[in-house]
Protein backbone atom coordinates (compact mmCIF):
# COMPACT_ATOMS: atom_id res chain seq x y z
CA UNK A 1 41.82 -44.80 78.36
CA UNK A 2 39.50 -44.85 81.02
CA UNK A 3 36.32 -42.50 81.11
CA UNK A 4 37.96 -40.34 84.07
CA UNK A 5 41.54 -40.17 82.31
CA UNK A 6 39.06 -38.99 78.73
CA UNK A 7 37.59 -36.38 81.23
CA UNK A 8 40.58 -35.23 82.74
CA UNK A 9 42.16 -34.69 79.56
CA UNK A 10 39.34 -32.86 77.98
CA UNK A 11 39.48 -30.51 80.73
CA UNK A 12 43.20 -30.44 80.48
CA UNK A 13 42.58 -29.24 76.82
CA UNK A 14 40.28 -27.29 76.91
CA UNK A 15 42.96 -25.60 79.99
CA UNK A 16 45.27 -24.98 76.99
CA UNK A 17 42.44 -23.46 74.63
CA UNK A 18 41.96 -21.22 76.94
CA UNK A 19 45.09 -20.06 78.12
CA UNK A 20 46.86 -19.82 74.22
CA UNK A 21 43.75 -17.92 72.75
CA UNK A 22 41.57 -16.47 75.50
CA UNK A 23 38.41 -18.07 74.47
CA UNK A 24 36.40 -18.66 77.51
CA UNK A 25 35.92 -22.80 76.81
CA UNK A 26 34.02 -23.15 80.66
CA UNK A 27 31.31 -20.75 80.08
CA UNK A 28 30.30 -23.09 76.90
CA UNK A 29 28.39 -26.74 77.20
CA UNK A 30 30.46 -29.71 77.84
CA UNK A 31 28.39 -30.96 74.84
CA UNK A 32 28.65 -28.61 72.58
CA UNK A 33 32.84 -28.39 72.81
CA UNK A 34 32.77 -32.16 72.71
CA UNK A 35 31.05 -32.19 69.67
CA UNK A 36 33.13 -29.06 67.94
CA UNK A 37 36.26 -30.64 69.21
CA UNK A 38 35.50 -33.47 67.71
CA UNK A 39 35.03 -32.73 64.10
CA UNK A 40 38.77 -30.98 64.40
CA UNK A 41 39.70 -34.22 65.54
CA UNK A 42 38.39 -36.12 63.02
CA UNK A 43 39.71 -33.56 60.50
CA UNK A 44 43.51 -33.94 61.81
CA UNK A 45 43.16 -37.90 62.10
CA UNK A 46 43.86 -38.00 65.98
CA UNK A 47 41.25 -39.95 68.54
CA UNK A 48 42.12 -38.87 71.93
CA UNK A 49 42.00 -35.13 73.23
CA UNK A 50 46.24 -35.46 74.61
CA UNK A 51 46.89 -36.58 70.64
CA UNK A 52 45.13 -33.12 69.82
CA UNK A 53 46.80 -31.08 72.25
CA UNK A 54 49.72 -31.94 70.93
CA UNK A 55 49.05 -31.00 67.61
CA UNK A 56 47.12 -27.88 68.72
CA UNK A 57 50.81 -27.60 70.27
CA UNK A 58 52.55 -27.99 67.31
CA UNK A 59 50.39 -26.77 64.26
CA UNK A 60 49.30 -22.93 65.84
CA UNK A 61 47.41 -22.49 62.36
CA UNK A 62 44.85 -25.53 64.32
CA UNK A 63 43.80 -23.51 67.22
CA UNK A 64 41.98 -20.96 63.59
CA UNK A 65 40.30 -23.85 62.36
CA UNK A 66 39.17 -24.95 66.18
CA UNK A 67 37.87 -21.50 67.01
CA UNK A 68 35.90 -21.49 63.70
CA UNK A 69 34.63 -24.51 64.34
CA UNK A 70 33.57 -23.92 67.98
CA UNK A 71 32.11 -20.56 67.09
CA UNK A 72 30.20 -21.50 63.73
CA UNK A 73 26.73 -20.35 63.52
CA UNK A 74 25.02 -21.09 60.49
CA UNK A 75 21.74 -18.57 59.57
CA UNK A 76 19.97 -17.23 56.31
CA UNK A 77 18.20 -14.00 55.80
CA UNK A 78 14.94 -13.21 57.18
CA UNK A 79 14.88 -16.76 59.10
CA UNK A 80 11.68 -17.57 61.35
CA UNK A 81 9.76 -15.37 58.83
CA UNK A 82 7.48 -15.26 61.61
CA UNK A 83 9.32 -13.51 64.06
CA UNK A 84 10.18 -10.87 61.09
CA UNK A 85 6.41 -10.27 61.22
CA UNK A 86 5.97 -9.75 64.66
CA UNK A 87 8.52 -7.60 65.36
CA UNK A 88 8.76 -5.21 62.54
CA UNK A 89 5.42 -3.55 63.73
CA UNK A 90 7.10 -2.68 67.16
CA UNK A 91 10.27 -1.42 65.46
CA UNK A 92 8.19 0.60 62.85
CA UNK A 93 6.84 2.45 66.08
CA UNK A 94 9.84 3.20 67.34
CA UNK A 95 11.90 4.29 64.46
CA UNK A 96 9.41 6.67 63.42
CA UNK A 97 9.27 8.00 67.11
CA UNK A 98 12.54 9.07 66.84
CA UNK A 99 12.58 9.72 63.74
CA UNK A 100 15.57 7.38 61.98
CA UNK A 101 17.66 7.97 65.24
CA UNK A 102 17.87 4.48 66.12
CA UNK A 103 20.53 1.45 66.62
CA UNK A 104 20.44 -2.17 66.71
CA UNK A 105 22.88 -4.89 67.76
CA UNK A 106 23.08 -8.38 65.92
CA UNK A 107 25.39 -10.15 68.82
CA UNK A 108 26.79 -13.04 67.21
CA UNK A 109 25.92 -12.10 63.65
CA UNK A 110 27.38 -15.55 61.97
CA UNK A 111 28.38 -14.59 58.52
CA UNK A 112 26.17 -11.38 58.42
CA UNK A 113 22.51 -12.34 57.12
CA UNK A 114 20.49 -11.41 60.25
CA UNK A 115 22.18 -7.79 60.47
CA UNK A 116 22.09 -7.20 56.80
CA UNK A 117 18.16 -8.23 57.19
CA UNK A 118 17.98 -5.92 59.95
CA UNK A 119 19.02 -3.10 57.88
CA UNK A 120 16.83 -4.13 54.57
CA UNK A 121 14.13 -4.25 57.45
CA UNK A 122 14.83 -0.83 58.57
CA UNK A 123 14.88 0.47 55.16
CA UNK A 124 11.90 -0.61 54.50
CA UNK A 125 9.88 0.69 57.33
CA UNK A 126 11.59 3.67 55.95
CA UNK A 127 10.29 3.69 52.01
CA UNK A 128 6.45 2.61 53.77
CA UNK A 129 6.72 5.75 55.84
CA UNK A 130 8.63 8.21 53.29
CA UNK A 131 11.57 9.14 55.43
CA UNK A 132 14.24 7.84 53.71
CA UNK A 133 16.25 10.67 54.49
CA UNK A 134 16.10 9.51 58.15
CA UNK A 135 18.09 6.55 57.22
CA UNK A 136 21.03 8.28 57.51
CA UNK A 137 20.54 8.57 61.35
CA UNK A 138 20.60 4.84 61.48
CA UNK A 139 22.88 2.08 62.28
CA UNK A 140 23.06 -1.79 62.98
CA UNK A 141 26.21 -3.03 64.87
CA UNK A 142 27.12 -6.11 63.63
CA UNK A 143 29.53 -8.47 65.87
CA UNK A 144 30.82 -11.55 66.67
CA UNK A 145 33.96 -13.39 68.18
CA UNK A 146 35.03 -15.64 65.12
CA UNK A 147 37.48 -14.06 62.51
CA UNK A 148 35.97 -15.31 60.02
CA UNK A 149 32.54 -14.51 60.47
CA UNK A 150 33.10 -11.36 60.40
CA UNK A 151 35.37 -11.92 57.44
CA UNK A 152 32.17 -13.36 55.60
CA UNK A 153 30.18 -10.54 56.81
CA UNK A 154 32.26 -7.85 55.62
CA UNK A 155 32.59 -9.53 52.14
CA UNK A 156 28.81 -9.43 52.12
CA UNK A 157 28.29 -12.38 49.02
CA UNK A 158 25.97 -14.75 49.37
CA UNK A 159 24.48 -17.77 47.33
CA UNK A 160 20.50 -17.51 45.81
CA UNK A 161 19.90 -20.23 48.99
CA UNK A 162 20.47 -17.72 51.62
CA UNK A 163 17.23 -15.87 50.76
CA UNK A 164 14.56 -18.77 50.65
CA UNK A 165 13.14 -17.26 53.77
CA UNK A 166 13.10 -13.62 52.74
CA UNK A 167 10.11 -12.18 50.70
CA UNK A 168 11.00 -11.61 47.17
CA UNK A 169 10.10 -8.14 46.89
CA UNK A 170 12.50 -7.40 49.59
CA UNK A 171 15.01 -9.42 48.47
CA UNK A 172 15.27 -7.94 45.07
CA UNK A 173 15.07 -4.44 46.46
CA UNK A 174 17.77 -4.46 48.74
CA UNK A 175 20.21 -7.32 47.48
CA UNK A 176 21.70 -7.58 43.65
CA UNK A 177 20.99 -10.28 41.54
CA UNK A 178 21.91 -12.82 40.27
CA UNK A 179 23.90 -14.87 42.79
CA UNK A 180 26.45 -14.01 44.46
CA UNK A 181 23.85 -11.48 46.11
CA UNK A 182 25.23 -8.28 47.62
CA UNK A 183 23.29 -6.19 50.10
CA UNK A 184 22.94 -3.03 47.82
CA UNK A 185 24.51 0.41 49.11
CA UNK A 186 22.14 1.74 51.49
CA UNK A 187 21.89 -1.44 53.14
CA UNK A 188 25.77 -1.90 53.37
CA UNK A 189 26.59 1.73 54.67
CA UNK A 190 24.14 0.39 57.63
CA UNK A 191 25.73 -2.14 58.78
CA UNK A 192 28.90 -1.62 61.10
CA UNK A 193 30.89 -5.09 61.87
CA UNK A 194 33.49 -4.91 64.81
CA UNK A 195 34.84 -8.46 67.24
CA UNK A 196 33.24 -8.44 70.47
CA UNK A 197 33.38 -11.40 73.02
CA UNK A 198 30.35 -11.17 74.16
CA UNK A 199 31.25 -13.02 77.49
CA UNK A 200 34.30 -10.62 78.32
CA UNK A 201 33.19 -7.24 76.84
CA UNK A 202 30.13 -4.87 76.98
CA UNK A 203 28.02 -3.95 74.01
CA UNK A 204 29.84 -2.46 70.82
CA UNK A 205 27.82 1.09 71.69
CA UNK A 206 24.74 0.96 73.96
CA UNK A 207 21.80 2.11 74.34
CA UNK A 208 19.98 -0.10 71.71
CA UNK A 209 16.68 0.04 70.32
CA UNK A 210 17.01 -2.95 69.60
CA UNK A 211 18.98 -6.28 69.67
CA UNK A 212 18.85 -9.88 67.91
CA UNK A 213 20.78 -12.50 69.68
CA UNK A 214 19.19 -15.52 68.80
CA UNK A 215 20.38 -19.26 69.02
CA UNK A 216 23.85 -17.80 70.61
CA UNK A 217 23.60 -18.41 74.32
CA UNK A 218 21.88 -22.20 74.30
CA UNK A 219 25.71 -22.95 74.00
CA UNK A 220 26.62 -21.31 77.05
CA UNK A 221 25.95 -22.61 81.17
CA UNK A 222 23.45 -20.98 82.98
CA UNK A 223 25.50 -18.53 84.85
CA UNK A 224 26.80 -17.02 81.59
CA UNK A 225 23.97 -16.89 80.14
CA UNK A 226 22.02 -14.73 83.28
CA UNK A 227 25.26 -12.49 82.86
CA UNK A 228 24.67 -11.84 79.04
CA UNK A 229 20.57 -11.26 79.47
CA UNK A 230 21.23 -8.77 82.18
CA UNK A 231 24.07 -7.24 80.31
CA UNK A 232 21.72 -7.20 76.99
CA UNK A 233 18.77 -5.69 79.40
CA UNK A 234 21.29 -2.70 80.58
CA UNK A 235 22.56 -2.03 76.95
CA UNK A 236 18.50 -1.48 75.94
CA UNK A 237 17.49 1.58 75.72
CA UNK A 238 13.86 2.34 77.90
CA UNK A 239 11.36 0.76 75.42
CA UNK A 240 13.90 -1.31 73.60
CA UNK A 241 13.30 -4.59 71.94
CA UNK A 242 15.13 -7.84 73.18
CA UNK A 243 15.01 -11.38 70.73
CA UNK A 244 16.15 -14.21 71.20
CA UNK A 245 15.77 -17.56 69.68
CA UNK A 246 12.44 -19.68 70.38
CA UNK A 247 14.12 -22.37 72.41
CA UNK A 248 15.59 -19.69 74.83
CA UNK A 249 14.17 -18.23 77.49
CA UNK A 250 15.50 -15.09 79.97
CA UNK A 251 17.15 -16.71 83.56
CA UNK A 252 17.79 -14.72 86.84
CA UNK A 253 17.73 -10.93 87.18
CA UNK A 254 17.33 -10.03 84.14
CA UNK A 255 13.69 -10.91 84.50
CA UNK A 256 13.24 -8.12 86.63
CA UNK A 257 14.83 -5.89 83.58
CA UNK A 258 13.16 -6.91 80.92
CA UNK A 259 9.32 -7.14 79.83
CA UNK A 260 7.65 -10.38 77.85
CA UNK A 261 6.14 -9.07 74.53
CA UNK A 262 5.27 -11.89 72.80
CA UNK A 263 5.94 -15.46 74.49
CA UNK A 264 5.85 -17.08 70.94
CA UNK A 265 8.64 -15.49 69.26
CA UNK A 266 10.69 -14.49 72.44
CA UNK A 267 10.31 -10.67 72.04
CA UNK A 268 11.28 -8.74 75.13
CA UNK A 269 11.34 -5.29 75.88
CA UNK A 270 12.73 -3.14 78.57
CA UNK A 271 10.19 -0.85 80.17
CA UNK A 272 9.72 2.70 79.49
């Protein structure tokens, strides 16, 4: 096969992706499907993107495993301690403001360790400050396109690895022991998980205070991606916090929207 016939019949796959399960292949690297597509490949023994049409034809439990596989985001709690650090400050501010009344968004929340550290974060800032009580005005949105993510999420078990990043003292305060680890209670009654493409549909329930999408859109072109930090800047609430991942940086309008907070750990915020 020639390298135009390989190209035309990647496109003319990833045609078929599209129109059998609705997931929006062109807004996503060339690259990146390649890559994804490939390990399905692999995994069903074909070589050539027709041979795995066909069998995406013929097996419709395949098209699961390739949408797992093209959405897979792997993650542990409290990762980039760093940008933990930086942030929590800012959100203490806020949430004592307005007094436990706030929401966050983890868009694209993997298998649920970033919004389950958002809510052991939250809860914290809460025990430091003595309103616990105000908890109950809180919430974290959890979401993400892949089944079983949010499978995963919901489940909420997770091995002793998953918390190398995250300080002990918090970890053993808001997570059982020993392994698997469960967010305890008041961390779980947070967190509120719920499919959302982020590409076709608007936020889960806007305004934020605050929203973690990080290492989500480097997998998308450049017009998606302007789309999704303008729609992320209108779903902020005035004074709301933006991050993203540290290799990711805001394109088009949306840097008229949105104000740079701290250029190391991509922290954005919407002005007042």
């Amino acid at each position: 096969m020639t390298p135009d016939e390989d190209e035309r019949a990647f496109r003319a796959l990833t045609q078929q992706i599209a129109t059998a399960r609705g997931f929006s292949c062109e807004a996503y690297k060339d690259k990146c499907l390649k890559r994804r597509i490939a390990v399905r490949m692999r995994a069903c023994g074909v070589h050539t993107y027709d041979a795995y049409a066909t069998r995406l034809t013929q097996d419709a439990k395949e098209y699961e495993h390739l949408l797992d596989a093209l959405t897979i985001n792997v993650t542990k709690f409290y990762r980039n301690a760093e940008t933990w650090d930086a942030v929590r400050p800012m959100v203490t501010a806020s949430w004592k403001e307005r007094e436990g009344q706030y929401t966050a968004w983890s868009a694209g929340c993997a298998s649920g360790e970033e919004p389950y550290t958002i809510a052991a974060l939250l809860a914290d800032i809460a025990r430091v400050a003595g309103m616990e009580a105000q908890l109950g005005r809180t919430r974290v949105d959890a979401s993400d396109i892949d089944r079983a993510s949010l499978e995963r999420t919901a489940a909420a078990q997770y091995p002793e690895s998953a918390f190398v990043e995250m300080p002990k003292a918090m970890a053993d305060r808001y997570f059982t022991k020993p392994a698997p680890r469960q967010p305890v209670p008041l961390i779980k009654n947070l967190v509120h998980a719920a499919r959302n493409d982020l590409l076709k549909e608007r936020a889960p329930r806007p305004p934020y205070d605050l929203i973690f999408c990080r290492n989500v859109v480097i997998y998308f072109d450049r017009p998606s991606q302007e789309k999704l930090f303008v729609r992320f800047a209108e779903s902020l609430r005035p004074g709301g916090l933006l991050v993203l991942g540290k290799v990711e940086t805001l394109f088009g309008d949306s840097r008229q929207l949105l104000e740079l907070e701290d250029p190391r750990e991509r922290i954005y915020r919407r002005p007042l």
